[in-house]
Structure formats: C-alpha cells, structure tokens
C-alpha atoms as a PDB file:
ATOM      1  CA  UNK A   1      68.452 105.655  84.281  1.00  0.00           C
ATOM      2  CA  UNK A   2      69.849 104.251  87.470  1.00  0.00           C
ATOM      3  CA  UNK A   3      72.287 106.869  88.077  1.00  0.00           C
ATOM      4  CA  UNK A   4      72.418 110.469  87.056  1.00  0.00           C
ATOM      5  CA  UNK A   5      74.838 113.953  87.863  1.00  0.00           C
ATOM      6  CA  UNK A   6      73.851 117.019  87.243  1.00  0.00           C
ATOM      7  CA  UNK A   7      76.359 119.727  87.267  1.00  0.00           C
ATOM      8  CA  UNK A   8      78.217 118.091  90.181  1.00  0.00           C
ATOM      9  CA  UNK A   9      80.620 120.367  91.904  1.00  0.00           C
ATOM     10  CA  UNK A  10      82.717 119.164  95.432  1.00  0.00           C
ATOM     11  CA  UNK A  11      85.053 121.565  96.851  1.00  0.00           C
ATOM     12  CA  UNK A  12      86.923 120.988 100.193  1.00  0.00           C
ATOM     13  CA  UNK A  13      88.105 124.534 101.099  1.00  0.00           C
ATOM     14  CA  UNK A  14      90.258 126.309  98.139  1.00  0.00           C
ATOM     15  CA  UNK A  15      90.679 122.722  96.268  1.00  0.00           C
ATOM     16  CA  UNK A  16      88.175 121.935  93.896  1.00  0.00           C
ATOM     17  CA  UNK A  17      87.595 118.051  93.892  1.00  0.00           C
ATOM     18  CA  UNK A  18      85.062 117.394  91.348  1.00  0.00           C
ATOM     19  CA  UNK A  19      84.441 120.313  88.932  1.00  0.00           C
ATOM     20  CA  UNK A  20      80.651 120.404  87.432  1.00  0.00           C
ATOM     21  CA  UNK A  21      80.529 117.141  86.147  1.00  0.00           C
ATOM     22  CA  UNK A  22      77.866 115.247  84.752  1.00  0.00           C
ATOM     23  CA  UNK A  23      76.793 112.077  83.216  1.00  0.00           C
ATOM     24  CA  UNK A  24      73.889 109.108  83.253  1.00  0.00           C
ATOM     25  CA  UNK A  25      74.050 105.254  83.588  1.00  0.00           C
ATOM     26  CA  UNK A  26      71.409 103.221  82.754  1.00  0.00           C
ATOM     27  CA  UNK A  27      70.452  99.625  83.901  1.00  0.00           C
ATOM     28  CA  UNK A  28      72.123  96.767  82.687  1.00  0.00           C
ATOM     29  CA  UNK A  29      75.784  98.762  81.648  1.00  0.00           C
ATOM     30  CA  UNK A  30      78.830  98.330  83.692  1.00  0.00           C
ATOM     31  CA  UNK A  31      80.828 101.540  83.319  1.00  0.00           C
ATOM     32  CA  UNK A  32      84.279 102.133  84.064  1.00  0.00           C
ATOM     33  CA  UNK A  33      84.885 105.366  85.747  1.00  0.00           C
ATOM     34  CA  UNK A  34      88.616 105.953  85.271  1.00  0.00           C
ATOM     35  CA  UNK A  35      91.507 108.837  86.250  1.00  0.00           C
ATOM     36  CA  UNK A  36      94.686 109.022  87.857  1.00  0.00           C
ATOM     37  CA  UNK A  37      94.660 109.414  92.119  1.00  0.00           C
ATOM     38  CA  UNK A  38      93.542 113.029  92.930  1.00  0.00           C
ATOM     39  CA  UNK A  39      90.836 113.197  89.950  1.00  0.00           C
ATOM     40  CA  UNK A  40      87.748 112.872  91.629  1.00  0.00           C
ATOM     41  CA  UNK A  41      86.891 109.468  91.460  1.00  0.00           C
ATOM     42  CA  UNK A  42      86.197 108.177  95.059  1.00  0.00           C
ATOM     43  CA  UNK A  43      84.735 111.741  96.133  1.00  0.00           C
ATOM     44  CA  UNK A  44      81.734 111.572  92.914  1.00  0.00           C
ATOM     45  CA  UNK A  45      81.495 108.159  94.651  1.00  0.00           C
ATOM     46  CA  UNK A  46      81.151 108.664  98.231  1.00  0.00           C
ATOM     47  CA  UNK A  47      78.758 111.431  96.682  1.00  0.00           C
ATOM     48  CA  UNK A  48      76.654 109.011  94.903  1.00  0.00           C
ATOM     49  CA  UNK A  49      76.754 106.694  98.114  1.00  0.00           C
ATOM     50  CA  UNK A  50      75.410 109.383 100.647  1.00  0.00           C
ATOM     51  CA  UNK A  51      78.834 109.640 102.514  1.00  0.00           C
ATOM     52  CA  UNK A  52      79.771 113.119 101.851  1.00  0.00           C
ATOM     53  CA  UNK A  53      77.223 116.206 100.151  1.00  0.00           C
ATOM     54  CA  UNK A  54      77.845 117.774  96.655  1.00  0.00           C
ATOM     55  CA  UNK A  55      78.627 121.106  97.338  1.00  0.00           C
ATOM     56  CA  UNK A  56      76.947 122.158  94.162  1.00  0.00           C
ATOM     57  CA  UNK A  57      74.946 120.336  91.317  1.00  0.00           C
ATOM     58  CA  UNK A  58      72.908 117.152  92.164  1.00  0.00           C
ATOM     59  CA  UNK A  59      73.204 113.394  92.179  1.00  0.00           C
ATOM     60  CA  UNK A  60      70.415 110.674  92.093  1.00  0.00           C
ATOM     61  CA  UNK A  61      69.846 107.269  92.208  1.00  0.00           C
ATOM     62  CA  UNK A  62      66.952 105.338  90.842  1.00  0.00           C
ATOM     63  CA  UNK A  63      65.589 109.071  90.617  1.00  0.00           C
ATOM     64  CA  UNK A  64      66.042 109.729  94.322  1.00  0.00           C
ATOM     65  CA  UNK A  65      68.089 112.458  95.285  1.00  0.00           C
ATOM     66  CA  UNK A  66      71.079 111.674  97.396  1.00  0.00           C
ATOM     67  CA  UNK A  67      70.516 114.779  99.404  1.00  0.00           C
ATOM     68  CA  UNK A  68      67.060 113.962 100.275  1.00  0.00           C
ATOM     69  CA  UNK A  69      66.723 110.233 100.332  1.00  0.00           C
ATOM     70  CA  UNK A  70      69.651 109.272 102.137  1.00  0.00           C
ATOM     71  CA  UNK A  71      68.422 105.881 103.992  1.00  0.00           C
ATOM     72  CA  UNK A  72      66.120 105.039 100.781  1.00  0.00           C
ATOM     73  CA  UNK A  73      69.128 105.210  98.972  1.00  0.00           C
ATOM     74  CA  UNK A  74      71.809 103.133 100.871  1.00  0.00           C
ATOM     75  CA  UNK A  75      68.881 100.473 100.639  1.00  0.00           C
ATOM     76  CA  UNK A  76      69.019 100.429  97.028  1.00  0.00           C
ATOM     77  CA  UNK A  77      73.115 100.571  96.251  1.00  0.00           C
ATOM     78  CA  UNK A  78      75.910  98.106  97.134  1.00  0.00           C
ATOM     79  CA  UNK A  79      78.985  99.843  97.779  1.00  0.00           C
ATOM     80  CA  UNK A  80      82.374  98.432  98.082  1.00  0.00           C
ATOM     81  CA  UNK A  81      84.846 101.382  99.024  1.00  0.00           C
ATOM     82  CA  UNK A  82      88.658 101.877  97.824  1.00  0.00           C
ATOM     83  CA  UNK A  83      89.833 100.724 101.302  1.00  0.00           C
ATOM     84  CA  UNK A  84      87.353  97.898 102.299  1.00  0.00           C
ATOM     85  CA  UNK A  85      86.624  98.454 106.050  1.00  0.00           C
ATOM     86  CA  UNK A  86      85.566  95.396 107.722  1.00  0.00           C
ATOM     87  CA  UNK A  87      85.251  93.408 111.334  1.00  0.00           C
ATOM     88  CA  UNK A  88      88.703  91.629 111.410  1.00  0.00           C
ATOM     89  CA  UNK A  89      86.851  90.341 115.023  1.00  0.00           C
ATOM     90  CA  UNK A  90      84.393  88.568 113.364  1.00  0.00           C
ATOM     91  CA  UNK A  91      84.096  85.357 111.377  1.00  0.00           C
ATOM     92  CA  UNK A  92      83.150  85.354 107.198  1.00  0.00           C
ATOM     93  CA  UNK A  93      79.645  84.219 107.951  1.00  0.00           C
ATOM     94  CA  UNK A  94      78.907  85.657 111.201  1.00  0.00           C
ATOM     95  CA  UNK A  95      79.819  89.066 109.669  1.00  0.00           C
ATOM     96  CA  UNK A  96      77.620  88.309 106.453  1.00  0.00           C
ATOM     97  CA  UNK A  97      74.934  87.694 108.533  1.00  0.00           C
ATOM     98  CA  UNK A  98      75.293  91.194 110.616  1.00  0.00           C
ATOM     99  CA  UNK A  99      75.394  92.946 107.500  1.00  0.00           C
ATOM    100  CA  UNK A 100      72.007  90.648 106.348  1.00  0.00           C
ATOM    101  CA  UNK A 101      70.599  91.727 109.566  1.00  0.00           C
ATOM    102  CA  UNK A 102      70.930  95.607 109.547  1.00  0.00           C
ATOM    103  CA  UNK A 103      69.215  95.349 105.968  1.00  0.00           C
ATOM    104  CA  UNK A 104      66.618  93.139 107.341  1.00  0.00           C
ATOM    105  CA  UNK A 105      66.954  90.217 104.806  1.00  0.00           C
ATOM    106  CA  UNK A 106      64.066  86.960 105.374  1.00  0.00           C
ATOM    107  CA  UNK A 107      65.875  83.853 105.230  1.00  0.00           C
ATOM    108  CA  UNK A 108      69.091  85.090 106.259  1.00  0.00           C
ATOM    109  CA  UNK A 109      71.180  82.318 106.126  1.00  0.00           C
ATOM    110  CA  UNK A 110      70.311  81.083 102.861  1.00  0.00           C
ATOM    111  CA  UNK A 111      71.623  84.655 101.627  1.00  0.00           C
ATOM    112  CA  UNK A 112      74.662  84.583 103.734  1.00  0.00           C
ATOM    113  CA  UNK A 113      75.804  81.181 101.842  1.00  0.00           C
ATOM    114  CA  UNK A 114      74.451  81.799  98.759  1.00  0.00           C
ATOM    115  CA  UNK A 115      77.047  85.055  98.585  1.00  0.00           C
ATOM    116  CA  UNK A 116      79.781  82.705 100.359  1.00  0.00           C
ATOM    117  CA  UNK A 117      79.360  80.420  97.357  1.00  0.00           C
ATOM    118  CA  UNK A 118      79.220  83.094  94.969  1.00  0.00           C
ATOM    119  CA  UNK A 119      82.267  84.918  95.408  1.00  0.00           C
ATOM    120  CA  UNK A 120      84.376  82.195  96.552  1.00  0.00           C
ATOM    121  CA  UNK A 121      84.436  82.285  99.894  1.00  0.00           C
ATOM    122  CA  UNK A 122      83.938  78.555 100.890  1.00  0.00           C
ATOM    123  CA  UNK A 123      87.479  77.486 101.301  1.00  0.00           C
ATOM    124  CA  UNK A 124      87.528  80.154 103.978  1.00  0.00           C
ATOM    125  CA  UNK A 125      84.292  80.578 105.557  1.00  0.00           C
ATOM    126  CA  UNK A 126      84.892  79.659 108.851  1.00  0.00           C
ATOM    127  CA  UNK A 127      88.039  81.808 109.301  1.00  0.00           C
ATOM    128  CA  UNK A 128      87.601  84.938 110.761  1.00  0.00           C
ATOM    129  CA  UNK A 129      88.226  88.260 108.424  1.00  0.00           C
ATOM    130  CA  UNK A 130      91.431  89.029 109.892  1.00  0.00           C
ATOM    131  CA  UNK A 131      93.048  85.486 109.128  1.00  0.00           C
ATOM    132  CA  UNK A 132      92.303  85.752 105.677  1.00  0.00           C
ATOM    133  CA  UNK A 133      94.497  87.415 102.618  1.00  0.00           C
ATOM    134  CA  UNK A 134      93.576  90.476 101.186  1.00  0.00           C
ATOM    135  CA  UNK A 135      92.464  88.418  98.138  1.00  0.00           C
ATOM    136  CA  UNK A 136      89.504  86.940 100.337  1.00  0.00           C
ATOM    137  CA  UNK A 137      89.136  90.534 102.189  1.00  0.00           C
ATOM    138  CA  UNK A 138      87.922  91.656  98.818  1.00  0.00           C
ATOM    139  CA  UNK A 139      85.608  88.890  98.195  1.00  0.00           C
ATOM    140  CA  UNK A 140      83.764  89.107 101.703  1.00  0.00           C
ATOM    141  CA  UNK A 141      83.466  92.996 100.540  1.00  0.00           C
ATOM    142  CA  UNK A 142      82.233  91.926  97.471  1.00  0.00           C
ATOM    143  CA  UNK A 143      79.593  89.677  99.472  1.00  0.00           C
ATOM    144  CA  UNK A 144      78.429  92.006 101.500  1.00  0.00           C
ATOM    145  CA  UNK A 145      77.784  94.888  98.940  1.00  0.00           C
ATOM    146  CA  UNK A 146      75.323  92.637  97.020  1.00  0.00           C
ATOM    147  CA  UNK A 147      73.624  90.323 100.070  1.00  0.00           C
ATOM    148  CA  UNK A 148      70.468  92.851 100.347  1.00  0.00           C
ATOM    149  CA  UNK A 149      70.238  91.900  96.006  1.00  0.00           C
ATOM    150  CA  UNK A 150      70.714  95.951  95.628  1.00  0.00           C
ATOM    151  CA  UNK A 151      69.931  97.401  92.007  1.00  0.00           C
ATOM    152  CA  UNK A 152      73.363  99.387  92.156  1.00  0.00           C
ATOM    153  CA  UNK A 153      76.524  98.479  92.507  1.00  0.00           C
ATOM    154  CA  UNK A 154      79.497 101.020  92.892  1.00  0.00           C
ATOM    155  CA  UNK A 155      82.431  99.501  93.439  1.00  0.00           C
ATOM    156  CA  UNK A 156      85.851 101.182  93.989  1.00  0.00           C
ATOM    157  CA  UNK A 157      89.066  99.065  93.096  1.00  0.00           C
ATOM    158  CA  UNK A 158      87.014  95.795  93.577  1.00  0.00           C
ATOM    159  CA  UNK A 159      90.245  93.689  92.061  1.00  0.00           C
ATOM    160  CA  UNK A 160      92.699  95.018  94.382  1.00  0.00           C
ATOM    161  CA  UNK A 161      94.695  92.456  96.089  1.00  0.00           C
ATOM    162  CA  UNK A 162      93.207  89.842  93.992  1.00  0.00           C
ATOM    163  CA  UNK A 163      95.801  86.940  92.052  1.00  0.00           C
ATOM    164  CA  UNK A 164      94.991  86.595  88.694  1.00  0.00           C
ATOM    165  CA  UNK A 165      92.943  83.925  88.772  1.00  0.00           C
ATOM    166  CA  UNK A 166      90.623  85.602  91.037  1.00  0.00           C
ATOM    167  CA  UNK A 167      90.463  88.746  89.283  1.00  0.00           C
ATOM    168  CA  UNK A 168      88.866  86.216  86.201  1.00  0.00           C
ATOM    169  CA  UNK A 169      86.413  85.083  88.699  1.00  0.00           C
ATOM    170  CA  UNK A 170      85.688  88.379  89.509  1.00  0.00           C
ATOM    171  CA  UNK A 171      85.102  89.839  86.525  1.00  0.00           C
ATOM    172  CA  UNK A 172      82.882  86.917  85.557  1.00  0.00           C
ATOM    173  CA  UNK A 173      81.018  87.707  88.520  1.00  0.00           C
ATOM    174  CA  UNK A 174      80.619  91.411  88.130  1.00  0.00           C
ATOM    175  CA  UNK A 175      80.064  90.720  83.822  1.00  0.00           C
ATOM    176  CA  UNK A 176      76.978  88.369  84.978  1.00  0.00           C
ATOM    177  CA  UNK A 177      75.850  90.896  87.577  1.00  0.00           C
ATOM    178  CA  UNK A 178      75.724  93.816  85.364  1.00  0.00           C
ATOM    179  CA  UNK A 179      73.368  92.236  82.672  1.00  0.00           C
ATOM    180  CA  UNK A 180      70.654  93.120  85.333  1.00  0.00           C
ATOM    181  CA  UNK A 181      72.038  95.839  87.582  1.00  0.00           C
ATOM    182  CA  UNK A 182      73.720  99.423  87.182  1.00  0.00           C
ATOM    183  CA  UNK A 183      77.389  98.782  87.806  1.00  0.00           C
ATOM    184  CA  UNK A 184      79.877 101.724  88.666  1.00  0.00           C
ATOM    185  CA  UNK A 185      83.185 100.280  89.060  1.00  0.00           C
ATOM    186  CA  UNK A 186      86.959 102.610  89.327  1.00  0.00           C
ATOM    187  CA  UNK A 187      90.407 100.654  88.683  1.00  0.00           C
ATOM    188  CA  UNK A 188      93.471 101.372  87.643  1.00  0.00           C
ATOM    189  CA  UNK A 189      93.868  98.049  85.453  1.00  0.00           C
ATOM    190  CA  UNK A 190      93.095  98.887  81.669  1.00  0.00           C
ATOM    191  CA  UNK A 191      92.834  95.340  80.858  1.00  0.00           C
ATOM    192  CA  UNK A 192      89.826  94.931  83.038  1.00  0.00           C
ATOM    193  CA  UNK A 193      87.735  97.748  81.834  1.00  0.00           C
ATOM    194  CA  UNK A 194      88.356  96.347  78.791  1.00  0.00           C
ATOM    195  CA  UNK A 195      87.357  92.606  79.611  1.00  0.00           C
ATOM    196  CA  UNK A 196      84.354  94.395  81.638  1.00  0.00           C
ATOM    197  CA  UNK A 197      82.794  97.416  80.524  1.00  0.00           C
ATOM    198  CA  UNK A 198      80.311  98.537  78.414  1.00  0.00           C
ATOM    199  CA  UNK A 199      81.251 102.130  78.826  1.00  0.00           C
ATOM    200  CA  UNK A 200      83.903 104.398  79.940  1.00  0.00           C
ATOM    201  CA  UNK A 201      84.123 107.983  82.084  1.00  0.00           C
ATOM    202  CA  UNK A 202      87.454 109.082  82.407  1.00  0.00           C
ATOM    203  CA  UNK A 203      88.079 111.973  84.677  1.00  0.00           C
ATOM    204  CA  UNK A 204      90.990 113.942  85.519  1.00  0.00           C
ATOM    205  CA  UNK A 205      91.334 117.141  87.354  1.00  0.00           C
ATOM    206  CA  UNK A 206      87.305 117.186  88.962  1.00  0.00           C
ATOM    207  CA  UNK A 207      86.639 117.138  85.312  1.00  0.00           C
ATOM    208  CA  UNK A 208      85.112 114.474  82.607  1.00  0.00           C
ATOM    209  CA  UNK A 209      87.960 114.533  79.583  1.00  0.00           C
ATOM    210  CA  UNK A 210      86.122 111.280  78.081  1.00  0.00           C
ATOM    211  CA  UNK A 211      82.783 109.633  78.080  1.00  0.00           C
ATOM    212  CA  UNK A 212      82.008 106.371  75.333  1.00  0.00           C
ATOM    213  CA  UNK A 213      82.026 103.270  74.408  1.00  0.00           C
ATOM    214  CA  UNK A 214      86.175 101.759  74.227  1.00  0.00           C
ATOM    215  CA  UNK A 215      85.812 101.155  70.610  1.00  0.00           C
ATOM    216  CA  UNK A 216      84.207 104.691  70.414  1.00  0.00           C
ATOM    217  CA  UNK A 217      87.619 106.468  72.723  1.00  0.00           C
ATOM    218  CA  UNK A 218      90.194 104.604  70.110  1.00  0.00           C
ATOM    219  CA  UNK A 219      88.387 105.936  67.286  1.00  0.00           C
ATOM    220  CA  UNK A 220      87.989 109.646  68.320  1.00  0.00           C
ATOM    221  CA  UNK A 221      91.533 110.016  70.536  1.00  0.00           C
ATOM    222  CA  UNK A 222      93.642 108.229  67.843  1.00  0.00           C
ATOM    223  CA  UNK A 223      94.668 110.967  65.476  1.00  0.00           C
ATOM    224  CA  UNK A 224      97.230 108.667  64.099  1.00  0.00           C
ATOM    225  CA  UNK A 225      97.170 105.246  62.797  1.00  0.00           C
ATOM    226  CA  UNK A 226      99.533 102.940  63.648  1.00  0.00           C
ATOM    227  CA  UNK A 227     100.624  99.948  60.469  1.00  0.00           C
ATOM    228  CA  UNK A 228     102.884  97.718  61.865  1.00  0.00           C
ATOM    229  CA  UNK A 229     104.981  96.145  58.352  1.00  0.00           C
ATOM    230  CA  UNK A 230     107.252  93.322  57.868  1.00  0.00           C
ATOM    231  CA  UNK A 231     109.848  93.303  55.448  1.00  0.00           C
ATOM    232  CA  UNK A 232     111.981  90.318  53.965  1.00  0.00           C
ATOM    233  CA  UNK A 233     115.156  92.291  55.055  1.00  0.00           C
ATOM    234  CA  UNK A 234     116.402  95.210  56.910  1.00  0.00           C
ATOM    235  CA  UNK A 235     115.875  98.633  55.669  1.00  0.00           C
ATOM    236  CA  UNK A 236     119.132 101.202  55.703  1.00  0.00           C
ATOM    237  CA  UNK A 237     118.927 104.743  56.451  1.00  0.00           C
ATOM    238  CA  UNK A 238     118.606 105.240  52.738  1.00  0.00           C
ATOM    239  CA  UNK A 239     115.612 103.285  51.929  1.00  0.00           C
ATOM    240  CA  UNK A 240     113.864 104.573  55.206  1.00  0.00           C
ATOM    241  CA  UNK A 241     113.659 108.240  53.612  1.00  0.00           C
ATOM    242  CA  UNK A 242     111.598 107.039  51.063  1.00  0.00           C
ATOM    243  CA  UNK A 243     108.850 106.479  53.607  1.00  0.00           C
ATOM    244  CA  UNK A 244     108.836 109.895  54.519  1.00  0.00           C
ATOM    245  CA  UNK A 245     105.731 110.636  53.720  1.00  0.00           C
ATOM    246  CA  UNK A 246     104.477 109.299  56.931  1.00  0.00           C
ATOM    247  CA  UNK A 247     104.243 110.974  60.181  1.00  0.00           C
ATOM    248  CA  UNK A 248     107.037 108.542  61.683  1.00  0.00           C
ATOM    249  CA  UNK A 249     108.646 105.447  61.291  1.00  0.00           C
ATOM    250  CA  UNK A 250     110.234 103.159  63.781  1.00  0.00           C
ATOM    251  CA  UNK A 251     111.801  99.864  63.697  1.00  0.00           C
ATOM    252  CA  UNK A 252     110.625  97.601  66.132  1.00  0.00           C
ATOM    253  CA  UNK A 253     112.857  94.827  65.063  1.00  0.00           C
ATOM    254  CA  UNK A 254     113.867  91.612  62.613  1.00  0.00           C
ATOM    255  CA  UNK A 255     112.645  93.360  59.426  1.00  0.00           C
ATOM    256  CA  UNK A 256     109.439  94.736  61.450  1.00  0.00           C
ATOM    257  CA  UNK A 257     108.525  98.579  61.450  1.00  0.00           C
ATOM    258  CA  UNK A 258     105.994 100.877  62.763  1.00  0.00           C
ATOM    259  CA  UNK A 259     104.603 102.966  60.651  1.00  0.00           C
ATOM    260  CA  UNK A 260     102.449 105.886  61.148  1.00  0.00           C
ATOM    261  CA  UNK A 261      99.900 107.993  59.369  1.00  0.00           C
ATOM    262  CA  UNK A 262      96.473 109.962  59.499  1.00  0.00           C
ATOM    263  CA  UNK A 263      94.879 107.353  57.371  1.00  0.00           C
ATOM    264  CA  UNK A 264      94.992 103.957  57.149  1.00  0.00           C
ATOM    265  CA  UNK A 265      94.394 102.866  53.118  1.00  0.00           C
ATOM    266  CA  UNK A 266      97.169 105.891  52.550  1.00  0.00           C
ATOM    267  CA  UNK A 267      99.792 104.539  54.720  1.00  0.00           C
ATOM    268  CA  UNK A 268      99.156 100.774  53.374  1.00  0.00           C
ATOM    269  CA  UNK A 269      99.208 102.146  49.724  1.00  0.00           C
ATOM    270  CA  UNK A 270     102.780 104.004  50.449  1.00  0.00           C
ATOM    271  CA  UNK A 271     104.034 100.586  52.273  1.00  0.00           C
ATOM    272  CA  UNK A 272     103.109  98.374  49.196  1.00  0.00           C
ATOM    273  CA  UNK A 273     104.362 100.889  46.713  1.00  0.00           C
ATOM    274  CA  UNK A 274     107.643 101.074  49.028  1.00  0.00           C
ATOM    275  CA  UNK A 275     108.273  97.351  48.895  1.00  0.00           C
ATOM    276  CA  UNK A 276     107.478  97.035  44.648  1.00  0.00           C
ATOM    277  CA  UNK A 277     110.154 100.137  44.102  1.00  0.00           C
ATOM    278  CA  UNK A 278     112.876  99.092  46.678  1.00  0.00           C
ATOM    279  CA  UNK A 279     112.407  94.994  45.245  1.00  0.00           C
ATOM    280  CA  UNK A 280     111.591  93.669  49.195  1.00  0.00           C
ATOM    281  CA  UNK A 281     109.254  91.314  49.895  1.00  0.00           C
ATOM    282  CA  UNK A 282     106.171  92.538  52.106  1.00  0.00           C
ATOM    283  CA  UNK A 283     105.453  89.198  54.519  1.00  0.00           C
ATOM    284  CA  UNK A 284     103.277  91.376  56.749  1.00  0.00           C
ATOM    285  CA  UNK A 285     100.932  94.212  57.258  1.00  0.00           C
ATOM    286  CA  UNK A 286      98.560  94.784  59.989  1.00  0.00           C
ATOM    287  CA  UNK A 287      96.852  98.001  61.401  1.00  0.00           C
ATOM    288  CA  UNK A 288      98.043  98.322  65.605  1.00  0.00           C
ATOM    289  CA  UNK A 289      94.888  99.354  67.591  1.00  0.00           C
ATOM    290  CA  UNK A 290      95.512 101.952  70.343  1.00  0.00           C
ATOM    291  CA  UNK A 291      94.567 100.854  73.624  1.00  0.00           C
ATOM    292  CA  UNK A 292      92.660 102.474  76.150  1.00  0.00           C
ATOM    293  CA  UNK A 293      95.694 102.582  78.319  1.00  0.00           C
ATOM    294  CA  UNK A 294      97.158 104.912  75.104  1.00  0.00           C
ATOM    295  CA  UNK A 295      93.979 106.814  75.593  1.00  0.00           C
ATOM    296  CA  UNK A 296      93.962 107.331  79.179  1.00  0.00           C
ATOM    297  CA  UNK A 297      97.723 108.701  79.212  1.00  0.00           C
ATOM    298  CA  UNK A 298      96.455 111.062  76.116  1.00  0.00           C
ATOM    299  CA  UNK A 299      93.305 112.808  77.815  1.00  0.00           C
ATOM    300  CA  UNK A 300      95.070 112.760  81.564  1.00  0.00           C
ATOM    301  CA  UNK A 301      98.060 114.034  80.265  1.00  0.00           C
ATOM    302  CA  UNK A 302      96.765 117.040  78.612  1.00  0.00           C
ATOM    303  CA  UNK A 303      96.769 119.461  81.266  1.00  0.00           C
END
C-alpha cells in the first residue's frame, strides 16, 4: 500500500488532535478523508507530509517511515495544503519552473507547460500569482503538487475557491490521476466525494467513526429506510393512522409522503395494502437513498 497509520496519536499539550488512528490506502484509490474543522484532518496530513511528528504511533509512505525518511519522502508525495501558500511575486510559469527546479526535473519546461495545460492555466499563464483569482490560485497549487509526476497525492480542500465549472474539471483531473496514483484528498463538499472517491475515512474527534466504500456507509449507517409514496389524493389525519405501523410518516407534499421503516419489502407491502383498503390510487413508490451527507451528520454527531 501507498500509505499506511499505525496507531497514530498527535497531541499538542492537554488537547489530543488525532487519537490512535489507523488505516491503509493502496495505489490506484482516491479516498476521501472527511470530518468537521477540529477533527484531525489537516494534522494526520501534515503528519503524512513530514511537516509536523506523530507524537505516538507511525505513518509511512511507499513503506518509508515519515520519521526517518523525511527528504525521500517529500520526493515521492504532492501536497497541496488547506491554505495554498504561494509566490504572489512571481509569474505562473516562472514559479512552476522554481518548484521544477528544487525537485530537479530534466526538461523543465516541457513539464512546466505540460501542467499549465493540464490544469487550466493557459488563459492565465503569463499573469503573475497575485493577479489571478483564487480559482486559478488553486490550479497553479494543483500544478505544482504533481510537476515532479509524484506517486502520492494529498490534497487538502483542492476545490476551494473553484466555480463550478472548474470544480468538474477538477475532479476529472484528479478521477484520471487516481487510476495510477494514491490520492488523499479532505473537503467539505459531499457531492464531490461522491463524484470522486473510491473510498471514504471519516473522522471526528482525533478519531476514525467510518471507514468504506459510500455504497458500503449508506448500507451500514442507515437503520431506517426511507419509501417515498404518491397517492392519487391527500390523506386526512384519519387515514394516516392506519400507517402506523411504520417508524414515521411525513408528507412532503401534493399527495407525496415519506415513509419510513426498518425494512424495505415490509414498508412497500403496508403502502400497497394501505392504498387497496383506503380505495386510493398508488401512482408512485420509490425507495430514498441516504446520502453520505446524512451519514456524515450521523457518525459526527454522535458525541
């Protein structure tokens, strides 16, 4: 595996950032490593980056230990941190090509335009970085995390400031990327862990709460199913306590209601049976998925 914690502990003082945590990704899966501000996120990074030591546990990288093989390390990773520092001074390229030069890339300048051309950058190329938008901040961060052709990428809010038609360009970029590299990315966006990852790590309090596939977290942190129904007309208060049976019902609007249960063929069964006894015409019935923004409120909220 490209990355792999062991027992990783990170205390700073009495506050325990990262509590004993540990978990592996392997080449080729772009996992989503998810909590709300203050869980732990951008410390296990910085960790896994060589910026700051574990206080216990350990962390390695292509089987190097971040401890020992600092420089080795930082050789092998592209990192693009929560709050992208860069050389406002400097121009797009000239500043891709410093950052080619400290890694000591051959053929510099082809690299510097190839990553100008593939995240987007040509429109503003010859600007320096601190006439451009934030947008374009986060694409010349994005460049210069991957112009040394590292086989990790660990990227911390790597949409941010992005419109959304450059978060789709993005995301295509970092979904082509990952099919051959380890890719560690945090956000806050649901939608794009969905549209992106293969895998999600959700921590909160210093502590992983949830480790799987998305399909996988909806299965295991839904206890109840949700049937959204249709009816011809309106139900009154009269006809809704014959659906008691179910764990709650609630109307979500023209002759629609939410309906929900432990089990799925139980709730539809009650539903049908409902609409033969009370004469009503059932137009639809479909089962509502929860979505990992449900299942990130569940296992955050918790404690």
């Amino acid at each position: 595996m490209s990355i792999r914690v062991e027992n990783l502990t990170k205390t700073y003082g009495k506050q325990q950032a990262v509590n004993n945590i540990s978990f592996e990704i392997n080449t080729g899966e772009i996992v989503g490593f998810l909590g709300p501000n203050g869980a732990g996120k951008t410390t296990t990074m910085k960790i896994l980056t060589c910026f700051i030591p574990p206080t216990k546990g350990a962390a390695f990288i292509n089987d190097l230990n971040v401890e020992e093989n600092a420089i080795a390390i930082r050789q092998q990773i592209g990192y693009l941190p929560e709050h992208n520092p860069l050389y406002t001074d400097m121009y797009v390229k000239e500043y891709l090509h410093f950052v080619g030069s400290v890694y000591g890339i051959k053929n510099i300048t082809k690299r510097v335009q190839e990553m100008v051309d593939l995240t987007g950058l040509q429109v503003e190329q010859k600007k320096k970085i601190g006439q451009l938008s934030k947008g374009y901040r986060q694409r010349v961060g994005l460049a210069q995390a991957m112009i040394h052709n590292p086989k990790v990428l660990i990227l911390d809010e790597p949409t941010s400031g992005l419109d959304p038609n450059q978060i789709v360009e993005i995301r295509n970029l970092i979904t082509t990327i990952g099919k051959e590299k380890t890719v560690m990315l945090s956000t806050h966006i649901m939608q794009e862990v969905e549209a992106m990852c293969n895998r999600v790590i959700i921590v909160n309090k210093g502590e992983i709460v949830a480790n799987g596939k998305p399909q996988e977290l909806k299965d295991i942190f839904s206890a109840n199913k949700v049937l959204s129904v249709k009816f011809n007309i309106p139900l009154n208060t009269q006809q809704l306590v014959e659906l008691k049976q179910l764990t709650n019902v609630t109307l979500i609007g023209d002759g629609s209601y939410s309906l929900e249960g432990l089990n799925e063929e139980h709730m539809k069964t009650i539903a049908f049976n409902f609409a033969v006894k009370q004469q009503l015409m059932l137009s639809e019935m479909k089962l509502q998925e929860s979505s990992l923004e449900d299942i990130f409120k569940n296992v955050t909220q918790k404690k």
